[in-house]
Protein backbone atom coordinates (compact mmCIF):
# COMPACT_ATOMS: atom_id res chain seq x y z
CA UNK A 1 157.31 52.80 117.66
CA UNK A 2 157.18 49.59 115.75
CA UNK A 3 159.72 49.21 112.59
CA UNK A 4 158.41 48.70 109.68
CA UNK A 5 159.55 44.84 108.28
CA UNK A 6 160.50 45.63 104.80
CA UNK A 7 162.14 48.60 103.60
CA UNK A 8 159.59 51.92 102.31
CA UNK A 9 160.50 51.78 98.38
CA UNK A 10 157.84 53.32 97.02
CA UNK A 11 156.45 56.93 96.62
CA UNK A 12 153.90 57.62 99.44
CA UNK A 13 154.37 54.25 100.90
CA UNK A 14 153.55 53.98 104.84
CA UNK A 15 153.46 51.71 107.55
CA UNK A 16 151.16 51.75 110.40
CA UNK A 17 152.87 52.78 113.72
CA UNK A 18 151.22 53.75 116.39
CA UNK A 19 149.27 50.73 118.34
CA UNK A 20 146.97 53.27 119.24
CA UNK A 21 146.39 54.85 116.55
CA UNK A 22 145.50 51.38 115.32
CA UNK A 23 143.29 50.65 118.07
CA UNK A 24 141.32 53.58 116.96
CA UNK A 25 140.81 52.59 113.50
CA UNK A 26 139.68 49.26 114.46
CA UNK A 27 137.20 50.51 117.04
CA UNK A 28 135.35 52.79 114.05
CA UNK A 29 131.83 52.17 112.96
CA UNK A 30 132.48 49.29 110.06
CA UNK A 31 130.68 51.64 107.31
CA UNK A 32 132.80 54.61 108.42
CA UNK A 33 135.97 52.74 108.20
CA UNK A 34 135.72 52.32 104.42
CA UNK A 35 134.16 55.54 104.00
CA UNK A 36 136.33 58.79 103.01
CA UNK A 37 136.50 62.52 103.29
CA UNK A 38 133.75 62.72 100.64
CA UNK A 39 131.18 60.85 101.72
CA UNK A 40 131.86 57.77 99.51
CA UNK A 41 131.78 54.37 100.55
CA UNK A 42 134.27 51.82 99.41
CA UNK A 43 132.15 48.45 99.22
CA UNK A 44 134.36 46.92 95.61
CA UNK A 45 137.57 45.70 95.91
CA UNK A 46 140.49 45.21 93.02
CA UNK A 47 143.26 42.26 94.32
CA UNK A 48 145.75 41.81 92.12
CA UNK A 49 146.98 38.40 92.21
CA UNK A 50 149.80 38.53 90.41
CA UNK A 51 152.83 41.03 88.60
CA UNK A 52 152.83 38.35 85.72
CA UNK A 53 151.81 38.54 82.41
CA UNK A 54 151.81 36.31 79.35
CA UNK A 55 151.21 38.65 76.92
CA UNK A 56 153.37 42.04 76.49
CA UNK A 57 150.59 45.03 75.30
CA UNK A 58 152.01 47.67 73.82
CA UNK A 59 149.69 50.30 75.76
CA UNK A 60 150.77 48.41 78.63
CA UNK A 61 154.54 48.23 79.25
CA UNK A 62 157.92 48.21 77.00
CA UNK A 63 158.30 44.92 75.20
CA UNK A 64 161.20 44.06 77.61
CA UNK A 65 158.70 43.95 79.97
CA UNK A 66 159.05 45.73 83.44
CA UNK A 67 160.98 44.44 86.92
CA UNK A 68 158.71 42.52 89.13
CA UNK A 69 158.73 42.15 92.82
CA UNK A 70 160.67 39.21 94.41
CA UNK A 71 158.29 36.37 95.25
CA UNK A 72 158.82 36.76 98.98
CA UNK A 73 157.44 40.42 98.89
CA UNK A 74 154.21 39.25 97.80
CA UNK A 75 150.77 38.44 99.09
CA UNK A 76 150.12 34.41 99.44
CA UNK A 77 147.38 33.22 99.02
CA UNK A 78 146.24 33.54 102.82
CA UNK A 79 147.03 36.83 102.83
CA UNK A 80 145.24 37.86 100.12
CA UNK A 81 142.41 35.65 102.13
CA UNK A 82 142.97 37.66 104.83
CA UNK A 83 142.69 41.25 103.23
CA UNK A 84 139.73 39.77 101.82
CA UNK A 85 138.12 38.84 104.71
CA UNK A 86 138.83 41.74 106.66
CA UNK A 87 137.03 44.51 104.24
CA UNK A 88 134.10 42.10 103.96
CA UNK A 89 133.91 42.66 107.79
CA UNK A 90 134.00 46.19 106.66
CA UNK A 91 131.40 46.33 104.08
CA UNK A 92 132.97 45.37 101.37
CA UNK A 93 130.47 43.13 98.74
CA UNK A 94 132.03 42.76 95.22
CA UNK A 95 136.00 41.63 94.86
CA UNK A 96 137.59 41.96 91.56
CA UNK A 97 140.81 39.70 90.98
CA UNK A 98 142.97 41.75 88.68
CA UNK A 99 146.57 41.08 88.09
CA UNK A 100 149.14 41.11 85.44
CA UNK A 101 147.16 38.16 84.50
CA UNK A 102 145.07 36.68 87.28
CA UNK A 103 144.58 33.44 86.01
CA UNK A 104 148.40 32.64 85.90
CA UNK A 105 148.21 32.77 89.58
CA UNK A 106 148.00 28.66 90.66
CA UNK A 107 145.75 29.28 93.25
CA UNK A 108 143.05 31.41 91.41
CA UNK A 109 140.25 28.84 91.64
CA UNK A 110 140.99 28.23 95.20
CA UNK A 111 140.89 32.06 95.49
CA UNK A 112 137.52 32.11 94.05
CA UNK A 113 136.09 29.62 96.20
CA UNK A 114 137.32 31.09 99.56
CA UNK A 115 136.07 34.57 98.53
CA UNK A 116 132.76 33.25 97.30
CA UNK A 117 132.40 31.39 101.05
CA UNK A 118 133.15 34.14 102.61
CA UNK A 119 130.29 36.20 104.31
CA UNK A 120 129.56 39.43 103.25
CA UNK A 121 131.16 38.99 99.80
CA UNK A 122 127.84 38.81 96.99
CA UNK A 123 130.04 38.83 93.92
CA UNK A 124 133.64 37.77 92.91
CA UNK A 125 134.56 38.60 89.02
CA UNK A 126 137.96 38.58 87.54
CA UNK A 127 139.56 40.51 84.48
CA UNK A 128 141.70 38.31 82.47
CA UNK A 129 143.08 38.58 78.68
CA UNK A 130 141.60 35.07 78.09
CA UNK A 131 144.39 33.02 77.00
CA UNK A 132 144.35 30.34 79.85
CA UNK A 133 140.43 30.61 79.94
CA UNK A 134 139.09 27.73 77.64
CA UNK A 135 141.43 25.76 80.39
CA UNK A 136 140.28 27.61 83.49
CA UNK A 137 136.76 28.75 82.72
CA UNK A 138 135.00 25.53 83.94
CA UNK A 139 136.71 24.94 87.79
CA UNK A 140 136.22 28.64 87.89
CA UNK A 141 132.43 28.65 87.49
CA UNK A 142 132.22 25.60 89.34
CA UNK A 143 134.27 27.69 92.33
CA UNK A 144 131.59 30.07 92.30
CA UNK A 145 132.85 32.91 89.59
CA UNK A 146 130.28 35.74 89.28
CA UNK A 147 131.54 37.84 86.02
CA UNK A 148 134.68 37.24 83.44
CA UNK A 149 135.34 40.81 81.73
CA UNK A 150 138.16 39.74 79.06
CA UNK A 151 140.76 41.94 77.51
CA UNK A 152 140.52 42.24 73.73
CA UNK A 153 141.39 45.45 71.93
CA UNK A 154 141.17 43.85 68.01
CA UNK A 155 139.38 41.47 66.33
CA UNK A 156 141.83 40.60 63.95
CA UNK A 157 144.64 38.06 64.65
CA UNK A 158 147.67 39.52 62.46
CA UNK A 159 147.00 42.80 64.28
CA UNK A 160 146.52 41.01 68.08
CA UNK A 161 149.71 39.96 67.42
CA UNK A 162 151.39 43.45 66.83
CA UNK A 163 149.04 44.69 69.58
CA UNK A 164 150.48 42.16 72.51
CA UNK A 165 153.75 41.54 70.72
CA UNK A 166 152.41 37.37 71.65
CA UNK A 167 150.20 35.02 70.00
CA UNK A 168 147.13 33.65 71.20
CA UNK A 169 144.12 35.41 69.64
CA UNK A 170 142.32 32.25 68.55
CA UNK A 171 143.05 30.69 72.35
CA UNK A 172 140.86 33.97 73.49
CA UNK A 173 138.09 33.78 70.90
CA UNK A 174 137.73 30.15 71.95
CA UNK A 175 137.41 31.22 75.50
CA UNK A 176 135.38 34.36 74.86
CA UNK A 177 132.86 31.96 73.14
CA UNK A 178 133.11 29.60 76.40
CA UNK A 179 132.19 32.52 78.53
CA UNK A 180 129.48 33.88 76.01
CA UNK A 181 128.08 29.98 76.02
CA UNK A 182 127.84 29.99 79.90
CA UNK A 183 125.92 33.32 80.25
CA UNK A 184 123.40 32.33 77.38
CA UNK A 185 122.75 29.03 79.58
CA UNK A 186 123.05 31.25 82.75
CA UNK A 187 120.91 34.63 82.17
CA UNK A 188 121.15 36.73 84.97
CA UNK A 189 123.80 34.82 87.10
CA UNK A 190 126.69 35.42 85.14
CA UNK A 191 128.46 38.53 83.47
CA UNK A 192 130.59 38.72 80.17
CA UNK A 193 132.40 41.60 79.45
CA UNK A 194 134.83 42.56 76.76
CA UNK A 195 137.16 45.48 77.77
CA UNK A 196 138.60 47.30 74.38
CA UNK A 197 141.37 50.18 75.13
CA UNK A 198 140.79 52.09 72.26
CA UNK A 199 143.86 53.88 70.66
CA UNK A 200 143.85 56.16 67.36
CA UNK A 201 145.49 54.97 64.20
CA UNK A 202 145.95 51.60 66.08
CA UNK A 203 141.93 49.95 66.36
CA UNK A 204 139.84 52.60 66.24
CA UNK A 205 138.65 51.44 62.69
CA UNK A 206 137.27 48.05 64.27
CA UNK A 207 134.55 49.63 66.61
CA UNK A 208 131.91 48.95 65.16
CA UNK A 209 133.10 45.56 64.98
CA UNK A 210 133.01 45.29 68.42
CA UNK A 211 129.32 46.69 68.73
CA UNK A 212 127.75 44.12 66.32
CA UNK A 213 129.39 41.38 68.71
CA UNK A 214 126.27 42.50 71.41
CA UNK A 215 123.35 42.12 68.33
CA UNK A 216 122.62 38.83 69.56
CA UNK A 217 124.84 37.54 72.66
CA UNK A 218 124.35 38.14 76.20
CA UNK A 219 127.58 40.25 76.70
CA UNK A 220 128.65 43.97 76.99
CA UNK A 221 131.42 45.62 75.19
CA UNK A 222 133.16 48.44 76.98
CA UNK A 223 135.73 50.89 75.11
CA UNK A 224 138.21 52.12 77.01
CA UNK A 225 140.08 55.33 77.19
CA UNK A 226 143.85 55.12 77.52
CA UNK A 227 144.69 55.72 80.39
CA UNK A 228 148.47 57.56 81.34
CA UNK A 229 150.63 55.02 83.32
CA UNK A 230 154.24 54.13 84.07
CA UNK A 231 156.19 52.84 80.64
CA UNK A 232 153.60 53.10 78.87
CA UNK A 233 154.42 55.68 76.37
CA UNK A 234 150.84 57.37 76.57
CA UNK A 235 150.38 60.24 74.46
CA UNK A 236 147.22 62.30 74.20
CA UNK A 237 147.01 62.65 70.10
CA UNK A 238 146.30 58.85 70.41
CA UNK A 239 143.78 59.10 72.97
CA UNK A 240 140.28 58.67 72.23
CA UNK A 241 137.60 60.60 73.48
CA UNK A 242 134.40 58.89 74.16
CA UNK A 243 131.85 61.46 72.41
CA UNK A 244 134.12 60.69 69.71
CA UNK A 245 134.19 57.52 69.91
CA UNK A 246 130.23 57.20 69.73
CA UNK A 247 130.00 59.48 66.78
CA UNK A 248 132.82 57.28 64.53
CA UNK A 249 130.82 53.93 65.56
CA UNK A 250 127.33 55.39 64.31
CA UNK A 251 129.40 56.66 60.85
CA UNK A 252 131.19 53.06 60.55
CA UNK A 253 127.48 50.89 61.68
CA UNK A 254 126.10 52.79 58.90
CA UNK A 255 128.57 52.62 56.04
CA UNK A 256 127.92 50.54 52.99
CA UNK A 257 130.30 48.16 53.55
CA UNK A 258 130.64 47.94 57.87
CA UNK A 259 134.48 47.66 58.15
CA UNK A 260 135.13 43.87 59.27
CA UNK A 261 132.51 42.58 57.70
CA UNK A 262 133.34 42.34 54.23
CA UNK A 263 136.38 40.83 54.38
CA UNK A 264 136.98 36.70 53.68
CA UNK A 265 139.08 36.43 56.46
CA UNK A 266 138.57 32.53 58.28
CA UNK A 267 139.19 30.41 61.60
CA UNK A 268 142.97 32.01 62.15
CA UNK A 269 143.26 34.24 59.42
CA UNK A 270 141.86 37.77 59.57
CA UNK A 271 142.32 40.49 56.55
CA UNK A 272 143.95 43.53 56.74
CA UNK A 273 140.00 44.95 56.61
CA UNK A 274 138.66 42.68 59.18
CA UNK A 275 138.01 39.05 60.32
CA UNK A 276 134.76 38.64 58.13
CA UNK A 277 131.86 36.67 57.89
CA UNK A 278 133.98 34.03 57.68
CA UNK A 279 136.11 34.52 60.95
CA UNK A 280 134.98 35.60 64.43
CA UNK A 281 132.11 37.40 63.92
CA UNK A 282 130.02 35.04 62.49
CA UNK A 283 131.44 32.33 64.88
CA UNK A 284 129.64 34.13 67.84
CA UNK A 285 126.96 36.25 66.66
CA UNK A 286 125.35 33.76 64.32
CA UNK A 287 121.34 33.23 63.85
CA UNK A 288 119.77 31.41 66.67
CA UNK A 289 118.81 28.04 67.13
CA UNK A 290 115.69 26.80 68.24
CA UNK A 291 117.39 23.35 70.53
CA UNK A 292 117.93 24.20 73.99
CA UNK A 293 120.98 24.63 75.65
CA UNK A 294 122.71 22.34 77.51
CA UNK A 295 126.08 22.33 76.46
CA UNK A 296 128.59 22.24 79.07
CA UNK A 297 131.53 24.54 79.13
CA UNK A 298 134.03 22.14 77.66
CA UNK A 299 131.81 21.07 74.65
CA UNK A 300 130.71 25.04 73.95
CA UNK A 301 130.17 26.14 70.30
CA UNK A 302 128.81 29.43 68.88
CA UNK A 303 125.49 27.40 68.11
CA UNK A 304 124.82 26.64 71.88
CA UNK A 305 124.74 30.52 72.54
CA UNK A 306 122.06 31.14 70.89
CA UNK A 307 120.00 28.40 72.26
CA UNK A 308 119.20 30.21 74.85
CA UNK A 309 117.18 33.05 72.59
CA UNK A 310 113.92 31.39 73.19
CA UNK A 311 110.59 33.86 73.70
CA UNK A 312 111.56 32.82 77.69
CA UNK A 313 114.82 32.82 77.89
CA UNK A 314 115.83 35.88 75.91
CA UNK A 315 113.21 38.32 77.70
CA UNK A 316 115.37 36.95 81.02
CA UNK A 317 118.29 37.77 79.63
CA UNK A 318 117.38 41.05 78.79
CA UNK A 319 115.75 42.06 82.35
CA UNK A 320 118.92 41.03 83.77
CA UNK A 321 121.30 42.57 81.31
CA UNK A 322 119.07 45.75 80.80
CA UNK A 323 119.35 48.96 82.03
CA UNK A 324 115.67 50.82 83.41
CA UNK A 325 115.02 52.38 80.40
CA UNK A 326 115.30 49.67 78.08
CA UNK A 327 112.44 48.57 75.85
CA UNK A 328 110.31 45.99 76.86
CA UNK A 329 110.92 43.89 73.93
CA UNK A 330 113.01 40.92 73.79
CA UNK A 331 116.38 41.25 72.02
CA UNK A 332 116.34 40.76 68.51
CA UNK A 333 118.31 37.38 66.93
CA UNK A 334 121.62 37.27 64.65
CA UNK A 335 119.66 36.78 61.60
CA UNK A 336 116.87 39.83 61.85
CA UNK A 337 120.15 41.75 61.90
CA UNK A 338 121.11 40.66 58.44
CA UNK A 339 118.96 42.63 56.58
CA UNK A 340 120.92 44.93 54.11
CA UNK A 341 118.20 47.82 54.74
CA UNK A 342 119.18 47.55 58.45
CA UNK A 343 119.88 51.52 59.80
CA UNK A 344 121.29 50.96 63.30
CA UNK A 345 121.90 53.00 66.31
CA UNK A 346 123.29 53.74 69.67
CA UNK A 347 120.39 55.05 72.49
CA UNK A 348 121.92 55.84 75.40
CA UNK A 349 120.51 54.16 78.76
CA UNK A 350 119.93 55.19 81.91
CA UNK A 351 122.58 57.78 83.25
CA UNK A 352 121.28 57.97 86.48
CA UNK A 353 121.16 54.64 87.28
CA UNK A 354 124.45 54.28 86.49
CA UNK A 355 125.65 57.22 88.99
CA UNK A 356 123.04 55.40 91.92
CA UNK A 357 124.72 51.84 91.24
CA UNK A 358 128.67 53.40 91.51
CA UNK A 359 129.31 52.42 87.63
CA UNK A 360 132.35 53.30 85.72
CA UNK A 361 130.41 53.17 82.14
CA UNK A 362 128.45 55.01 80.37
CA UNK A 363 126.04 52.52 78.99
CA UNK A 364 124.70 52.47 75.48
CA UNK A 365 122.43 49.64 73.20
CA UNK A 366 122.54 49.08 69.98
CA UNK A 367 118.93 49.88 68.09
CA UNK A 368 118.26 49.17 64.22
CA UNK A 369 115.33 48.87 61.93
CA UNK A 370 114.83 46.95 59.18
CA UNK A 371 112.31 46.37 56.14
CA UNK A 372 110.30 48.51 54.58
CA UNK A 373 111.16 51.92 53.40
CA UNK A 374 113.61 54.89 55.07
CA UNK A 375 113.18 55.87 58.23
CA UNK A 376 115.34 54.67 61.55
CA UNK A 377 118.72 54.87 62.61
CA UNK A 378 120.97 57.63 61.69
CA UNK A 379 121.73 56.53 58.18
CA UNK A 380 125.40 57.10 57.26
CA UNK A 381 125.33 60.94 58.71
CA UNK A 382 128.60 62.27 60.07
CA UNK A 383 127.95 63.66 63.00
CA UNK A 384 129.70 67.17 64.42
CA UNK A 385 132.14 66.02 67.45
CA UNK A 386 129.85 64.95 69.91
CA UNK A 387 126.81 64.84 67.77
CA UNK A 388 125.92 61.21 67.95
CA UNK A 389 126.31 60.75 72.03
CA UNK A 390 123.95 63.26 72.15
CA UNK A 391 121.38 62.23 70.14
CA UNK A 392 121.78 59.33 71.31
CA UNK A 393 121.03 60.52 75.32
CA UNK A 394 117.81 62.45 74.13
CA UNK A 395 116.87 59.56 71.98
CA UNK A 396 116.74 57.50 75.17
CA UNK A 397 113.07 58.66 76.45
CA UNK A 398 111.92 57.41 73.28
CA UNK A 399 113.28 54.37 72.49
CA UNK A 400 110.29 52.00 71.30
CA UNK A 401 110.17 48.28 70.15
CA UNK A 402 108.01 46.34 67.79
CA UNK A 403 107.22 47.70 64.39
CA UNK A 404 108.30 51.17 63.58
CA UNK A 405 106.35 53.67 61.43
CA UNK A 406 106.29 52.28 57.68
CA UNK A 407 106.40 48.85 58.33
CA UNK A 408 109.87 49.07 59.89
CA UNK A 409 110.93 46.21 62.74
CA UNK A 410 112.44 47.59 65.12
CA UNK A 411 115.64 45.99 66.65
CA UNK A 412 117.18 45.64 69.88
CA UNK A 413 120.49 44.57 70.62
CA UNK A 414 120.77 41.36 73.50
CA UNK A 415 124.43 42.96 74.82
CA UNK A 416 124.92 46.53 75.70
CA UNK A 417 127.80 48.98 74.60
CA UNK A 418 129.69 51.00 77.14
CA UNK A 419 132.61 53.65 77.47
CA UNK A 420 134.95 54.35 80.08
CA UNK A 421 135.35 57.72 80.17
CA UNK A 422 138.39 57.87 82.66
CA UNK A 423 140.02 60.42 81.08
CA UNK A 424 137.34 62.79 79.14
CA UNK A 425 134.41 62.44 81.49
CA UNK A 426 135.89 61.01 84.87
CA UNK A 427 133.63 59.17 87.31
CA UNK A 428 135.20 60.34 90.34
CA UNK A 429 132.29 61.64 92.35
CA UNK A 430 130.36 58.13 92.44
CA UNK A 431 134.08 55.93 93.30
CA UNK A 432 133.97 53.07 95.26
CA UNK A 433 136.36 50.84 95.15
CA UNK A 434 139.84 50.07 95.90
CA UNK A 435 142.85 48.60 95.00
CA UNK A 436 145.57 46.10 96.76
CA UNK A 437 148.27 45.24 94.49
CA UNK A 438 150.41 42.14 94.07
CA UNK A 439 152.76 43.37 96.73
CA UNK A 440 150.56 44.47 99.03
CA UNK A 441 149.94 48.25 98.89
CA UNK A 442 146.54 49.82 98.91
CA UNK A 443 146.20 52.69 96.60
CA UNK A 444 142.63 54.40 97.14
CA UNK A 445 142.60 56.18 93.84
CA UNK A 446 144.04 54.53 90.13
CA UNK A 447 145.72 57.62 89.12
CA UNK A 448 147.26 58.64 93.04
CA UNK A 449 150.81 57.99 94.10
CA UNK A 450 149.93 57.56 97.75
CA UNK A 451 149.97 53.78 98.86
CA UNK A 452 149.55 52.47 102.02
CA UNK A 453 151.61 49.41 103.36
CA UNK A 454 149.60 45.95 104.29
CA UNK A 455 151.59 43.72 103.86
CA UNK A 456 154.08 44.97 106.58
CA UNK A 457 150.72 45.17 108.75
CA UNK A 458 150.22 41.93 108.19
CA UNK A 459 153.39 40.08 108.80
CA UNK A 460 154.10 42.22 111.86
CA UNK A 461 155.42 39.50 114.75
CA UNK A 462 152.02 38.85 117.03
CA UNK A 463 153.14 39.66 120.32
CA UNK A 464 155.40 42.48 119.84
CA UNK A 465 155.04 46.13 119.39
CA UNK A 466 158.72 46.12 116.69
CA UNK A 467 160.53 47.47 119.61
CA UNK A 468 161.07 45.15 122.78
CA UNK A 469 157.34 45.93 124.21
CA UNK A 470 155.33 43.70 125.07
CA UNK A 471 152.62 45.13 123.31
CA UNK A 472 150.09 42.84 121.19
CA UNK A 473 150.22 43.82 117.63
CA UNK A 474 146.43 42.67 115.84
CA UNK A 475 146.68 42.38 112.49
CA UNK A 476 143.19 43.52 112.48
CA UNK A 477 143.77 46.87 113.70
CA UNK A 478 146.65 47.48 111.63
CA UNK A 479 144.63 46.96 108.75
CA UNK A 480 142.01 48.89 109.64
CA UNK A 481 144.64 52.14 110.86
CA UNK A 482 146.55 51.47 107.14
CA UNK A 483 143.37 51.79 105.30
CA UNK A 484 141.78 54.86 107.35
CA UNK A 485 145.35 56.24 106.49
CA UNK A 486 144.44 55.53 102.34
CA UNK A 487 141.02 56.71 102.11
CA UNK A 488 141.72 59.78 104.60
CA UNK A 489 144.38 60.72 101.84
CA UNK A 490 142.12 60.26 98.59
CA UNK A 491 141.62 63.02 96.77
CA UNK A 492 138.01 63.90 95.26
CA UNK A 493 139.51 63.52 91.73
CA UNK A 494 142.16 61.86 89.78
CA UNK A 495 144.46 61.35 92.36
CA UNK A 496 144.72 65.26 92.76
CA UNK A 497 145.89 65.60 89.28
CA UNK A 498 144.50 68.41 87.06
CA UNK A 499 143.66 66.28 84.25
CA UNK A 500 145.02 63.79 81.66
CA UNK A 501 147.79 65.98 81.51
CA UNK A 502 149.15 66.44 84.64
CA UNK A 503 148.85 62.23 85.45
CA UNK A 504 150.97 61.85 82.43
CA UNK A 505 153.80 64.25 83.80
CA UNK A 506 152.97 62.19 87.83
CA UNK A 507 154.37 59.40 89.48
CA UNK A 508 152.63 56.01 89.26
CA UNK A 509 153.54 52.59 88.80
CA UNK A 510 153.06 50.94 85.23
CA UNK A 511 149.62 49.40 85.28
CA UNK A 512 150.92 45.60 85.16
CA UNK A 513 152.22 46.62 88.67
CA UNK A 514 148.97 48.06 89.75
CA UNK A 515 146.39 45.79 89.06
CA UNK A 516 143.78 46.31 86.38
């Protein structure tokens, strides 16, 4: 029996034991080792990098913040290498580097270049809240970064600081509009993403907001569920749902006055209504240019992404950005969206796509018409609860481009909209990925308490069983026992919980701790 190197702390924690056992798992078939009980094959992995966290959210953790692990009970940089390396010898082809906040982590450029040379691995994106990313963006690219997906749940500064309880929201716009820049230069090689976690009474009023950021940039806005975690105070009469959600964006896209827009809110200073024309909006979404870009990342400006809108270029951009089903047509630019007889839209794309490629979203784009007379859109209707997301599904089939009926251009949105159902509408069936967190511990399912130990697997003494034998430990087949011991234990749904409910009442670890 070997001894575990560290004590067991944590809920469900365990520590591979038996050498044979271990042997086993390492002998298995390399797609059956990261497949489970169900069938599904585990080929994305989450690494958190860090505990840390420079800003303080309040649907994240208390404002004191939460107690971190001791330095020397967490993964270095080789051995997050190492974990790496191994389930890309398993199958694993996308890696994720999560955190607390990734990028606070010294050695996250190395990180990315190691995992980007490593075989087997086709894609290595990171989630960050984009405060050190004007700084970081351009080594990270250069290191080989696939996708950014940056954390931003308002638009408006005063209320990003009550939101994070830090400041910092023109330090993300700046490198949101870095990011943006680089994928207008880049179609199809690299990903923006803007994660929103979407909270009644708090930003729900800003959605639409958030949609008219994809009218003419090459990035995708996801809204977010709130999820229940550790600390963090979830309730469920501020949750969300997504149906919802879609239905309150199509009333606020087609209001009079779209909330954020009318506001004179500048560089810095947002109004209580919104940042306005003035203010981020129309610093990333403004009409295109007809130079071509060739900015680099340090010199970026809104101007330079829209350079890339070109006949060429912006058809590119939309293959790569597109679901199957969208139209054919090339995105429409900032300024055909200006028209005040615009009626806009949300058709949903292709569902099953999204089930065949393992994605978390449910993916929408933003559709408007403008010029001559009625028709289009969904005017300023309020839909019944769940009214919109399914018009919006059976309006898919028949989403055209061109010049409507009545003289009517028809518009198509350059980013897509998405939700993230987690809670409403889970995803369960299609999972595949995992997560290793700061300290080591592989947790097969978000919402489960079970965790498996690598660390301890990995700092095992080579040449000794743990208890005088002379028994060869491999760190290798340690690995491979701990995670056949995780994904033999996943559940087919929500960690085993009922619902929303029953996570909330559960044991889990606050989600700083986890690993977004």
């Amino acid at each position: 029996v070997i001894s575990p190197s560290r004590e067991e702390k944590d809920v469900g924690v365990k520590t591979a034991q038996l050498t044979t056992a271990e042997a086993e798992a390492a002998a298995a078939p390399a797609r059956r080792l990261l497949e489970d009980r169900f069938g599904r094959f585990h080929d994305y992995l989450r690494l958190s990098l860090t505990e840390r966290c420079n800003l303080r959210c309040t649907y994240c953790m208390p404002s004191a913040g939460v107690d971190l692990t001791s330095s020397e009970n967490l993964l270095s940089t080789e051995e997050v290498l190492q974990v790496a390396e191994f389930f890309a010898s398993n199958g694993t082809k996308k890696v994720r580097l999560t955190g607390g906040e990734p990028l606070v982590n010294r050695d996250v450029v190395k990180i990315v270049r190691r995992l980007r040379e490593t075989k087997g691995i086709e894609s290595v994106g990171i989630t960050t809240n984009g405060l050190l990313l004007p700084r970081l963006l351009t080594p990270l690219v250069a290191a080989g970064l696939s996708s950014v997906n940056i954390s931003l749940d308002t638009l408006r500064p005063d209320r990003f600081e009550k939101i994070t309880r830090r400041r910092g929201f023109e330090r993300v716009v700046r490198g949101l509009e870095a990011a943006a820049a680089h994928a207008a230069a880049h179609p199809g090689e690299f990903e923006v993403k803007v994660n929103c976690v979407v909270m009644k009474g708090t930003n729900d009023d800003e959605l639409s907001d958030f949609v008219r950021l994809t009218q003419s940039l090459p990035i995708d806005v996801r809204f977010i569920e709130w999820m229940p975690f550790d600390l963090n105070e979830w309730t469920a009469e501020k949750l969300l749902p997504y149906r919802h959600a879609v239905d309150l964006i199509h009333v606020q896209l087609n209001a009079q006055q779209p909330p954020g827009l009318e506001g004179q809110g500048v560089e810095g200073q947002g109004t209580e209504d919104g940042p306005g024309r003035g203010g981020l909006l129309s610093r990333l979404a403004r009409p295109a240019s007809s130079s071509s870009s060739s900015a680099s990342l340090e010199s970026s400006s809104a101007s330079s992404l829209e350079s890339s809108s070109s006949s060429s270029s912006a058809s590119s951009s939309e293959s790569s950005w597109a679901s199957s089903s969208v139209p054919s047509s090339a995105p429409s630019s900032a300024s055909s969206w200006a028209g005040a007889s615009t009626s806009l839209s949300l058709i949903r794309l292709n569902a099953q796509s999204e089930a065949a490629s393992n994605d978390t979203t449910k993916w929408f784009r933003l559709h408007g018409s403008a010029g001559g007379g009625g028709g289009g859109g969904h005017g300023g209707a309020a839909y019944p609860v769940g009214g919109a997301a399914e018009a919006a599904e059976a309006a898919e089939a028949g989403a055209g481009s061109g010049v409507g009926r009545e003289g009517r251009q028809k518009l198509v949105a350059r980013g897509r909209v998405g939700f993230i159902s987690s809670m409403t509408s889970p995803f369960c069936g299609t999972c595949n990925r995992v997560r290793v967190t700061a300290d080591g511990l592989l947790k097969a399912c978000l919402f489960g308490a079970h965790e498996v130990d690598l660390l301890s697997a990995l700092r095992r003494p080579t040449g000794s069983d743990g208890a005088g034998g002379s028994a060869l430990h491999d760190p290798q087949a340690a690995l491979a026992f701990a995670v056949r011991d995780a994904l033999g234990a996943k559940h087919a749904s929500l960690g085993g919980h009922r619902d929303m409910h029953a996570i909330a009442k559960g044991d889990n670890r606050p989600m700083i701790r986890i690993g977004g």
